[in-house]
Protein backbone atom coordinates (compact mmCIF):
# COMPACT_ATOMS: atom_id res chain seq x y z
CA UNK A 1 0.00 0.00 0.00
CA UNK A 2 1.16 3.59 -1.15
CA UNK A 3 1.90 5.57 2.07
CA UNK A 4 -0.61 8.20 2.82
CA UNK A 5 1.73 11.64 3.47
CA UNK A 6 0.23 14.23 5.79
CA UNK A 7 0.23 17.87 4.69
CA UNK A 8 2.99 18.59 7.69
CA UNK A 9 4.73 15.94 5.98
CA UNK A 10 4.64 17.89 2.29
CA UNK A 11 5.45 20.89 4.17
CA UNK A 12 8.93 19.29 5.90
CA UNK A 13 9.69 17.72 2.39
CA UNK A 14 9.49 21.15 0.63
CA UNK A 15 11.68 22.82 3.47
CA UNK A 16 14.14 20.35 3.05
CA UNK A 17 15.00 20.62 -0.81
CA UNK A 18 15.17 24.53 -0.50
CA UNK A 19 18.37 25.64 -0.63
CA UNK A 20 18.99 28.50 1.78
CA UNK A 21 19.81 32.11 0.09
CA UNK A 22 22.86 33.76 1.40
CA UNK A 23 23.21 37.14 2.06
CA UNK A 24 25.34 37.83 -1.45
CA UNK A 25 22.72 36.59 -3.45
CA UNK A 26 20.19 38.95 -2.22
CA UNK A 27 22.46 41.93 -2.45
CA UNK A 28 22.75 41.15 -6.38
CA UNK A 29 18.93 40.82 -6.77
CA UNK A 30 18.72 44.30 -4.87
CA UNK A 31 21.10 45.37 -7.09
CA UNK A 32 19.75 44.27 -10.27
CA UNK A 33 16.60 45.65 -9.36
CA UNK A 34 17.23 49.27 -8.84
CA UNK A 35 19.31 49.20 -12.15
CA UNK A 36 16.22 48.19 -13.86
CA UNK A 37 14.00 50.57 -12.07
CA UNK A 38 16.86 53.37 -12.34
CA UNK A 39 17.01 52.90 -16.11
CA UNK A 40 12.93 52.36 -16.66
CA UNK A 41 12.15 55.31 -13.83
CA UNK A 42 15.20 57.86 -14.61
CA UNK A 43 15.66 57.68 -18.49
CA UNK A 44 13.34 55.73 -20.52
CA UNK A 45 10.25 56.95 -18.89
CA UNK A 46 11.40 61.09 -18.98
CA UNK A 47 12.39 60.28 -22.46
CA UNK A 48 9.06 58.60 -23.74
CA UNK A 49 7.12 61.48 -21.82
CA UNK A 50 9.32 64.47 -23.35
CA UNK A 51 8.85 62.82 -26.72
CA UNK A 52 5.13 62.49 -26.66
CA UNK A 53 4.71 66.08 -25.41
CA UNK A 54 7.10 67.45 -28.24
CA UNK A 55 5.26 65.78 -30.74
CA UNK A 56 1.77 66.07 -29.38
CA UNK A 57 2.15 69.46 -27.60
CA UNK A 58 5.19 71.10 -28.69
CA UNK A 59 3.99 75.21 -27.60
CA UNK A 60 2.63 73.61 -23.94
CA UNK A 61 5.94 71.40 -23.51
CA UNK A 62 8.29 74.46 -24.49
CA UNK A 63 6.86 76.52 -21.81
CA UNK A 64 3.63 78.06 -23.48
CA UNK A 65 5.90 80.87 -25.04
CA UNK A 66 5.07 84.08 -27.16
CA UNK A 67 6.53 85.84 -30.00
CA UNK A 68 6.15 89.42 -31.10
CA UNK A 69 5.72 89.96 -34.53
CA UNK A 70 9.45 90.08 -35.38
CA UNK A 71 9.64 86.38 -34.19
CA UNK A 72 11.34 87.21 -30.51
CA UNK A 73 9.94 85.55 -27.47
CA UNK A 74 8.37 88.21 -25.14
CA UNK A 75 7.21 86.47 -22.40
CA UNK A 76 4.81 83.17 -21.19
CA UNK A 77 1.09 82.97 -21.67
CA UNK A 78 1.59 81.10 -18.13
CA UNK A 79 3.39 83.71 -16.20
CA UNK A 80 2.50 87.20 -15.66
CA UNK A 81 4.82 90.14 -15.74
CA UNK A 82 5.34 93.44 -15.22
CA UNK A 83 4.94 96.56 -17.44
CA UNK A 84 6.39 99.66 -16.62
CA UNK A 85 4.87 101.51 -19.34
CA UNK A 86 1.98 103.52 -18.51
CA UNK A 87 -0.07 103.03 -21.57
CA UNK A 88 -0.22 99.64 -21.79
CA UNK A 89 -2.23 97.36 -19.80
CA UNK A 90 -0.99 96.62 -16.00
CA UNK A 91 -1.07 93.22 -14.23
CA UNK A 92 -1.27 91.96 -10.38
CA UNK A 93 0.67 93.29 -7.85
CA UNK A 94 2.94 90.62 -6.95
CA UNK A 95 5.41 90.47 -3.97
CA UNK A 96 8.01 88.18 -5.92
CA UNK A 97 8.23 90.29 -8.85
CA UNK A 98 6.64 87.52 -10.79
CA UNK A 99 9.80 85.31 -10.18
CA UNK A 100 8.58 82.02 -11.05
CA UNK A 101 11.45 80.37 -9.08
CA UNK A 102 10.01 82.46 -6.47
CA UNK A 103 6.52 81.42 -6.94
CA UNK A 104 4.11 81.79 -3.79
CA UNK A 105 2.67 84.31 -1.75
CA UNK A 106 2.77 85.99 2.19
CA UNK A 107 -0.04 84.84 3.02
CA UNK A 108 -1.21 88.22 4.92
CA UNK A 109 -4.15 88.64 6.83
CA UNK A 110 -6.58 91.64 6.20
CA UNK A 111 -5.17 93.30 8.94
CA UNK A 112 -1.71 92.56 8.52
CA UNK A 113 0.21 95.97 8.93
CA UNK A 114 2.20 94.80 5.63
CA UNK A 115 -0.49 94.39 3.86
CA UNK A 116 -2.22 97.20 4.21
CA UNK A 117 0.47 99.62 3.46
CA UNK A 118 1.52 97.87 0.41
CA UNK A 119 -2.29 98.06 -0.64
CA UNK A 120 -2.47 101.77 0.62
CA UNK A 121 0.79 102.04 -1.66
CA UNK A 122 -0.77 100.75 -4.75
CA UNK A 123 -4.21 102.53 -4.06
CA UNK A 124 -2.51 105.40 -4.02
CA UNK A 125 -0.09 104.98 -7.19
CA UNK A 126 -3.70 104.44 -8.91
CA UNK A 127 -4.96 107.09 -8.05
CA UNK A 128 -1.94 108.90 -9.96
CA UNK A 129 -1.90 106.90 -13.13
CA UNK A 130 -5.50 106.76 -13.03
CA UNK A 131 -7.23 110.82 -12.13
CA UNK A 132 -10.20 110.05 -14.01
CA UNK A 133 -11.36 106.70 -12.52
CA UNK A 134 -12.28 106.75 -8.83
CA UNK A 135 -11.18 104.81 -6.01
CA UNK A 136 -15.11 103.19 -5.53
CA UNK A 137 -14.30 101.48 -9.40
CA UNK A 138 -11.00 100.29 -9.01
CA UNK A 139 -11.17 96.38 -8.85
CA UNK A 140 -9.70 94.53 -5.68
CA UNK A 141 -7.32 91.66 -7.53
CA UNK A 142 -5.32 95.02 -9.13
CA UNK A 143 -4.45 95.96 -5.91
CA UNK A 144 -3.52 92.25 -4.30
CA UNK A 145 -0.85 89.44 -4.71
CA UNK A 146 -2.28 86.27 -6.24
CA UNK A 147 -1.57 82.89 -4.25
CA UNK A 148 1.09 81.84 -6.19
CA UNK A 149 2.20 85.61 -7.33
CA UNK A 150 2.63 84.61 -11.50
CA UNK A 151 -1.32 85.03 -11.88
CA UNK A 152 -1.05 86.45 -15.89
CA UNK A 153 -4.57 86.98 -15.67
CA UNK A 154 -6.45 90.10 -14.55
CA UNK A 155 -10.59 90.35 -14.51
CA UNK A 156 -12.28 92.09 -17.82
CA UNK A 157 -13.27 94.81 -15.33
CA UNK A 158 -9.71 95.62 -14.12
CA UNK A 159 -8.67 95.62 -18.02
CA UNK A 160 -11.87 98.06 -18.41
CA UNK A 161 -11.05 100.12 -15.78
CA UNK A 162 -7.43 100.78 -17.65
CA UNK A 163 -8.79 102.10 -20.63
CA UNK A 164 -9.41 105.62 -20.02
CA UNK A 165 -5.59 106.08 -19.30
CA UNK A 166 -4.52 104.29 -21.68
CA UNK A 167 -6.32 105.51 -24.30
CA UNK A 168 -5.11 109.00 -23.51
CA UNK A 169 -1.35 108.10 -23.64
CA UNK A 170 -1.83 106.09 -27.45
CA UNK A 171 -4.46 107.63 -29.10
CA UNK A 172 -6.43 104.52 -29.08
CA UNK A 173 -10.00 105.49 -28.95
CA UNK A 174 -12.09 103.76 -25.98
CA UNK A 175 -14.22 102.11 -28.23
CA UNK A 176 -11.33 100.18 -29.99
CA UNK A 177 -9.72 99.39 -26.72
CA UNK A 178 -12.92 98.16 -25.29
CA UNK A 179 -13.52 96.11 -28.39
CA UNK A 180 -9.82 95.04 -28.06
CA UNK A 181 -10.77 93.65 -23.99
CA UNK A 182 -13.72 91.90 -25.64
CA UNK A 183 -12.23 89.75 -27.89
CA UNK A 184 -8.94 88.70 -25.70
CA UNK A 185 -11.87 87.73 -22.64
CA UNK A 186 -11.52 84.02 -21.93
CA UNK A 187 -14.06 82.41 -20.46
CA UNK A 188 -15.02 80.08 -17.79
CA UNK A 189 -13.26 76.60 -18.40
CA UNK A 190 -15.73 74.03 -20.01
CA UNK A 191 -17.82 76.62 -19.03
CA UNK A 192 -18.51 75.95 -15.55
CA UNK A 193 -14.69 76.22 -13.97
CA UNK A 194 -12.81 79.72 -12.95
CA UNK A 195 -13.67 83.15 -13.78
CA UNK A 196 -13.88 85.37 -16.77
CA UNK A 197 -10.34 86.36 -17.31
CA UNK A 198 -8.20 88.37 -19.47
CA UNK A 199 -4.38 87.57 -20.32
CA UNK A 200 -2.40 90.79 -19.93
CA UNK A 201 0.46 89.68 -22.07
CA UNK A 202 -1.61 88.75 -25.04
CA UNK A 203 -4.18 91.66 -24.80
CA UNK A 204 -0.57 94.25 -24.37
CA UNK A 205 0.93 92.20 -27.55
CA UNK A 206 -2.53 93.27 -29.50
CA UNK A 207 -2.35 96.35 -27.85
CA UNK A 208 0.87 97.31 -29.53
CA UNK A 209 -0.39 95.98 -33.43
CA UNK A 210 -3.08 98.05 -32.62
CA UNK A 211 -0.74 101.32 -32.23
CA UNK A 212 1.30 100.17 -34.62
CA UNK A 213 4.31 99.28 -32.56
């Protein structure tokens, strides 16, 4: 009769034909492994990614950059900046500068002391640069730091409120500047997300073919 083998048995056979693993052996598996991983993880993967974006998104992978009309880069649709010419359109204020290395914010409170000179400050640089639009119109975000401080957006309204300066410094007439806010007005994302929004770069770069710059 065929012996009957219990499954403690099985169990003791199996233990017994396994060899044990030293401790070299599992070093070189370790080893091998994060070469594999450091070579699928570190190069191919970057290098499949960065390929598919510069052939399906070339402009986004680049870093969303704009050219003038001569063909020289002016700036990033992704990054605001600032303009120190009055008669074109003004962006944020931002405590970094818009330094995108530098990207964030102070986090103030309303009544931080900071805060509320460096708003005072700007209120009253508007009030300067702007004589014919009062105080009671001037729209909040043009007089505080977004979170990150590289908002390039501003509201249509703070655009609008620009136009009466502006167009006494080009020329422009306020209906074609008006017109000109219109048409660079982007709108809610899929149409629910965000805020109306205008990009200051691309509305100043329109701004300037406009005037003939």
């Amino acid at each position: 009769m065929m012996e009957r083998m219990t499954k403690m048995d099985i169990q003791k056979a199996a233990a017994a034909s396994q060899k044990p693993v030293s401790k070299t052996n599992l070093l070189f598996t370790a080893v091998r492994l994060s070469a594999v991983f450091i070579v699928l993880c570190g190069i191919i993967y970057p290098l499949a990614s960065t390929g598919l974006a510069q052939v399906l998104m070339p402009d986004r992978a680049n870093g969303s950059l704009l050219k003038n009309s001569a063909g020289q880069i002016v700036g990033s649709e992704l990054i605001g900046q600032a303009y120190e010419d009055p008669a074109l359109f003004q962006s944020r204020v931002s405590s970094i500068e818009y330094k995108a290395e530098a990207s964030g914010s102070n986090n103030y409170g309303p009544s931080n002391p900071d805060m509320l000179k460096r708003t005072g400050d700007s209120i009253e640089e508007w009030k300067k640069a702007n004589p014919e639009v009062p105080v009671s119109r001037l729209p909040i975000d043009l007089v505080t730091n977004s979170g990150s401080g590289l908002d390039p957006h501003i509201t249509p309204a703070s655009a609008r409120v620009q136009i009466p300066r502006i167009s006494a410094l080009s020329g422009i007439s306020r209906e074609e500047l008006d017109e000109l806010v219109i048409a660079h007005t982007e709108g809610r994302d899929l149409g629910i997300f965000g805020e109306p929004r205008v990009n200051v770069l691309k509305l100043n770069m329109a701004l300037l073919e406009l005037g003939g710059h």
